[in-house]
N, C-alpha and C. Protein backbone atom coordinates (compact mmCIF):
# COMPACT_ATOMS: atom_id res chain seq x y z
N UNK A 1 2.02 -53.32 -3.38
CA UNK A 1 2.28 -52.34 -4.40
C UNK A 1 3.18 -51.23 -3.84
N UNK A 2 3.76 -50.95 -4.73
CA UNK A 2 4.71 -50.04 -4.41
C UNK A 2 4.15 -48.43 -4.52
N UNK A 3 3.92 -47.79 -3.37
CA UNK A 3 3.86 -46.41 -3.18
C UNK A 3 4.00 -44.96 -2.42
N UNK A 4 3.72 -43.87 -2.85
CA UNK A 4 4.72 -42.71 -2.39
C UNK A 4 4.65 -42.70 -0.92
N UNK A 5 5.48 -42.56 -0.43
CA UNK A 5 5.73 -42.69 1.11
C UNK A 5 5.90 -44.14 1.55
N UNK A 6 6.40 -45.18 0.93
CA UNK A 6 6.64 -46.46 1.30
C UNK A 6 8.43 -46.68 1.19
N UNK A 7 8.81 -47.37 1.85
CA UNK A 7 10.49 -47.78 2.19
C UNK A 7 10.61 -48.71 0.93
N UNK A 8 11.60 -48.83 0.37
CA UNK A 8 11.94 -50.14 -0.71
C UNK A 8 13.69 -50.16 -0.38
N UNK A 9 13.96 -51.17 -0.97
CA UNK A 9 15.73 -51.57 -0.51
C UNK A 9 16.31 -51.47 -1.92
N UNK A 10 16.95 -50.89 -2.34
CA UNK A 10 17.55 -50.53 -3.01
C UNK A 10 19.14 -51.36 -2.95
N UNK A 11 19.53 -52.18 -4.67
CA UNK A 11 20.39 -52.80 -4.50
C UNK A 11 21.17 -53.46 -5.76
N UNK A 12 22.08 -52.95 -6.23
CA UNK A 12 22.50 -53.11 -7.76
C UNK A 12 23.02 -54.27 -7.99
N UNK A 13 22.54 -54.98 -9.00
CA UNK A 13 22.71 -56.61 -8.98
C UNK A 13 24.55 -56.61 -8.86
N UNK A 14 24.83 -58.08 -8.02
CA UNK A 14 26.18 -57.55 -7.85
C UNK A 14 26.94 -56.96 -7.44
N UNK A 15 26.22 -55.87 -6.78
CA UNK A 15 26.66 -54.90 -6.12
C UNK A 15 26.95 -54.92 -4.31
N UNK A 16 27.64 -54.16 -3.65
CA UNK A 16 28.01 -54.27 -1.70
C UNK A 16 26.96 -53.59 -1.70
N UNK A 17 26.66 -52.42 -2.12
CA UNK A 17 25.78 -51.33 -1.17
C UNK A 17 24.20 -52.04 -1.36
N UNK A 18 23.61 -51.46 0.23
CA UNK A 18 22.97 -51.81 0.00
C UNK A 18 22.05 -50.72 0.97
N UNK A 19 20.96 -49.56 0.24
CA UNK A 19 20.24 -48.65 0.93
C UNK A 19 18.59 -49.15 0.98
N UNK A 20 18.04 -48.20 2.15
CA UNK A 20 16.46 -48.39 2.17
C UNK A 20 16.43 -46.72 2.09
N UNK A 21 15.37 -46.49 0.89
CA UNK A 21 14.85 -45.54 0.70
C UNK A 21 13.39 -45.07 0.43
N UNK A 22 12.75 -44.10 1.03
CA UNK A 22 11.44 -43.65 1.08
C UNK A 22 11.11 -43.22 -0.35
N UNK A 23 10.09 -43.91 -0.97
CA UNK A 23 9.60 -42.91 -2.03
C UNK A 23 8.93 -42.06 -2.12
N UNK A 24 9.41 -41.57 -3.29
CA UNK A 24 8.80 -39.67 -3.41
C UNK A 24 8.62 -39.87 -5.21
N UNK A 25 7.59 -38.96 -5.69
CA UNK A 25 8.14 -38.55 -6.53
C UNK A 25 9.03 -37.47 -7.05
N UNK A 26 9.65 -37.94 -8.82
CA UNK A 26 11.11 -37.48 -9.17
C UNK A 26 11.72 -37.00 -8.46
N UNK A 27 11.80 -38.39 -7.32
CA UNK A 27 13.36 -38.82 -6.26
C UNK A 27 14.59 -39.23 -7.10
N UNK A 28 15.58 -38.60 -7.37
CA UNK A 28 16.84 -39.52 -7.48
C UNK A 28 17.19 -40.30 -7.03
N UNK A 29 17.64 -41.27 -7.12
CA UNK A 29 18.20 -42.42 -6.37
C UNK A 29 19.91 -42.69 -7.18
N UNK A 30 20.87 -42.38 -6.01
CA UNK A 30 22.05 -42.63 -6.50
C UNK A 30 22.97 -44.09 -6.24
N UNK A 31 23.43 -44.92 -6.59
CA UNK A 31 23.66 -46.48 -6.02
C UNK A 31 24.75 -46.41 -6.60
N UNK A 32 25.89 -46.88 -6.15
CA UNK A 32 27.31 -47.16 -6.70
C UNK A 32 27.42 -47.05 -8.11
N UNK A 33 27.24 -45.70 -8.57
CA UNK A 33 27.49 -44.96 -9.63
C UNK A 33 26.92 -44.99 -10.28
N UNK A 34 24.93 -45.29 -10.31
CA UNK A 34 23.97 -45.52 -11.07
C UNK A 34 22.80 -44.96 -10.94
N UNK A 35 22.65 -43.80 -11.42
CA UNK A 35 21.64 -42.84 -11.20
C UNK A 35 20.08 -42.98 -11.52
N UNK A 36 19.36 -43.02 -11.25
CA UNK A 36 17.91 -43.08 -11.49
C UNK A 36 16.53 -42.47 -10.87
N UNK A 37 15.56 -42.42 -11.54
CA UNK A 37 14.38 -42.19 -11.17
C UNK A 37 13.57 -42.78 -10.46
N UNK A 38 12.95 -42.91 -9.53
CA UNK A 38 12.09 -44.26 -9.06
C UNK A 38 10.56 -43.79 -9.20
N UNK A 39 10.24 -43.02 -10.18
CA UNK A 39 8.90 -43.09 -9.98
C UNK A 39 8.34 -44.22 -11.39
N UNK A 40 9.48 -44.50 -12.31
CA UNK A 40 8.85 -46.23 -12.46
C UNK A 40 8.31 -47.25 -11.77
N UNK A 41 8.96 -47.42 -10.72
CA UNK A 41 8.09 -47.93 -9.83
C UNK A 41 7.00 -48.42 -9.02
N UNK A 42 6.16 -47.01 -8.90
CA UNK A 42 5.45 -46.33 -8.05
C UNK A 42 4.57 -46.97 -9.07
N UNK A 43 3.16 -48.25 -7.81
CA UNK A 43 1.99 -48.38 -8.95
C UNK A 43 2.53 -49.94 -8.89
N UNK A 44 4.01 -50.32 -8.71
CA UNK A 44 3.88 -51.87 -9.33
C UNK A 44 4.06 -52.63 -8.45
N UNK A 45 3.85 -53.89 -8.02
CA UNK A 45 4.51 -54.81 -7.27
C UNK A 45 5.86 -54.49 -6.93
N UNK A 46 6.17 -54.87 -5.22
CA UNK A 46 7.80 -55.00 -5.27
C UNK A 46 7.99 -56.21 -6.00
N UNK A 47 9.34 -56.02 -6.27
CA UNK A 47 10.12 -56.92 -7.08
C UNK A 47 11.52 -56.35 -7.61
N UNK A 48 12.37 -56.70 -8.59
CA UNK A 48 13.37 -56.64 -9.58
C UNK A 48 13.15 -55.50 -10.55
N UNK A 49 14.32 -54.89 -10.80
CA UNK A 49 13.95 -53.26 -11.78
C UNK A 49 14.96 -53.44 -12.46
N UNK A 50 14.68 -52.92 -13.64
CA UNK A 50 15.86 -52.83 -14.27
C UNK A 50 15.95 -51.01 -14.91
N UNK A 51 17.35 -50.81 -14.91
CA UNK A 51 17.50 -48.95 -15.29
C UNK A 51 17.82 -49.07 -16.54
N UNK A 52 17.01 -48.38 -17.13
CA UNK A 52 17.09 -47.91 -18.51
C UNK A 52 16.96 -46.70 -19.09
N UNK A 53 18.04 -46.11 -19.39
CA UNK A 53 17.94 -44.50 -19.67
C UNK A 53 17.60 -43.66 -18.41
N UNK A 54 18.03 -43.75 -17.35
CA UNK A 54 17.80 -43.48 -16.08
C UNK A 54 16.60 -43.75 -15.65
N UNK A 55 15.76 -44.63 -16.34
CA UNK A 55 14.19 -44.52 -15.74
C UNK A 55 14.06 -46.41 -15.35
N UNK A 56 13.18 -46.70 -14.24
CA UNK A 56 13.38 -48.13 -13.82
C UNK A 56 11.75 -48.68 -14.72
N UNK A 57 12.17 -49.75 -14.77
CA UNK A 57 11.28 -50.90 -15.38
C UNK A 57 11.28 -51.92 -14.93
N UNK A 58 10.10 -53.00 -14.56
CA UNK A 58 10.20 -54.43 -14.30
C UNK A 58 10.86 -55.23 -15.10
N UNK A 59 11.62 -56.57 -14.35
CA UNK A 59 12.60 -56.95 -14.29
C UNK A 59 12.52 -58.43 -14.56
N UNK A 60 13.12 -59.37 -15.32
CA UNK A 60 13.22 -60.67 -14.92
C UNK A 60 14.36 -61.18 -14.24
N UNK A 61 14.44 -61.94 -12.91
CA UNK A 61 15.73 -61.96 -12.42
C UNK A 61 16.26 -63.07 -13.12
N UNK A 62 16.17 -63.55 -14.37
CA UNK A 62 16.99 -64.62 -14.55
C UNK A 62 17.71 -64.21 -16.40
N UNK A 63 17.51 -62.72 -16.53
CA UNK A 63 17.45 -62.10 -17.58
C UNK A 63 18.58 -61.27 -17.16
N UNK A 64 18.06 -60.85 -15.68
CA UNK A 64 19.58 -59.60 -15.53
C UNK A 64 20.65 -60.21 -14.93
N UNK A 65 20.51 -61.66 -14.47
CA UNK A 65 21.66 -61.83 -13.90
C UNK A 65 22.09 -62.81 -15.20
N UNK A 66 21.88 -63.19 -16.09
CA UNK A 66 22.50 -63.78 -17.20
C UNK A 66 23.59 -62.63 -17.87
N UNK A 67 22.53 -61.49 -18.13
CA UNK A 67 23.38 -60.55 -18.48
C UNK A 67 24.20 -59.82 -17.69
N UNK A 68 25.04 -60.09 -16.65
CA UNK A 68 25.48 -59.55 -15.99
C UNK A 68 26.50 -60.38 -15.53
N UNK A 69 26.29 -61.99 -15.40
CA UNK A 69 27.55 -62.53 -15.63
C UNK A 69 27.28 -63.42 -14.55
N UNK A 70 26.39 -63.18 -13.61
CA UNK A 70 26.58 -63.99 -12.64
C UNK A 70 25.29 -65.25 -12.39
N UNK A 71 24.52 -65.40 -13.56
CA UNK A 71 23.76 -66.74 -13.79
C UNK A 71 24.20 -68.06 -13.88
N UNK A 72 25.82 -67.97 -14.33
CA UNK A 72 26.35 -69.01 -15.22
C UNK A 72 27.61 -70.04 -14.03
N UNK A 73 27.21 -69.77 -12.66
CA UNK A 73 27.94 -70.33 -11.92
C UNK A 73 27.87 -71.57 -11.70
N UNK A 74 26.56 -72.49 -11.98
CA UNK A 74 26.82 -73.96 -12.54
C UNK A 74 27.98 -74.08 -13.54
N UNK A 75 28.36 -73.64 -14.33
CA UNK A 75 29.56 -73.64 -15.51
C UNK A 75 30.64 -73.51 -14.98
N UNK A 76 31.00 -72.96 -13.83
CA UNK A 76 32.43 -72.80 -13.55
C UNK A 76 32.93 -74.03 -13.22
């Protein structure tokens, strides 16, 4: 479970960067131009998040990478 004072890796689907950050609560977290909250988090399993309205939510990884473009690489 994910909680305050624990490391998580931080990493935008698709994305180079790639940070480890300590949680806190209402920590910002800034990622190649994508701002958020991480105290969604805090309380759940690690896993996949998705940002919504700056606030994170659990994730299906076969949901965000469809929508994002990069599921469909059998097709090419």
């Amino acid at each position: 479970m994910i909680t305050v004072g624990c490391h998580v890796v931080v990493q935008k689907v698709g994305g180079e960067h790639i940070r480890v950050c300590q949680v806190a609560r209402k920590q910002g977290i800034l990622i190649e131009k994508l701002r958020f909250i991480i105290d969604g988090a805090i309380g759940k399993p690690f896993g996949l998040f998705e940002v919504k309205a700056g606030q994170l939510s659990p994730a299906d990884a076969e949901t965000l990478l469809k929508a994002d473009g990069f599921g469909d690489i059998g097709s090419v």
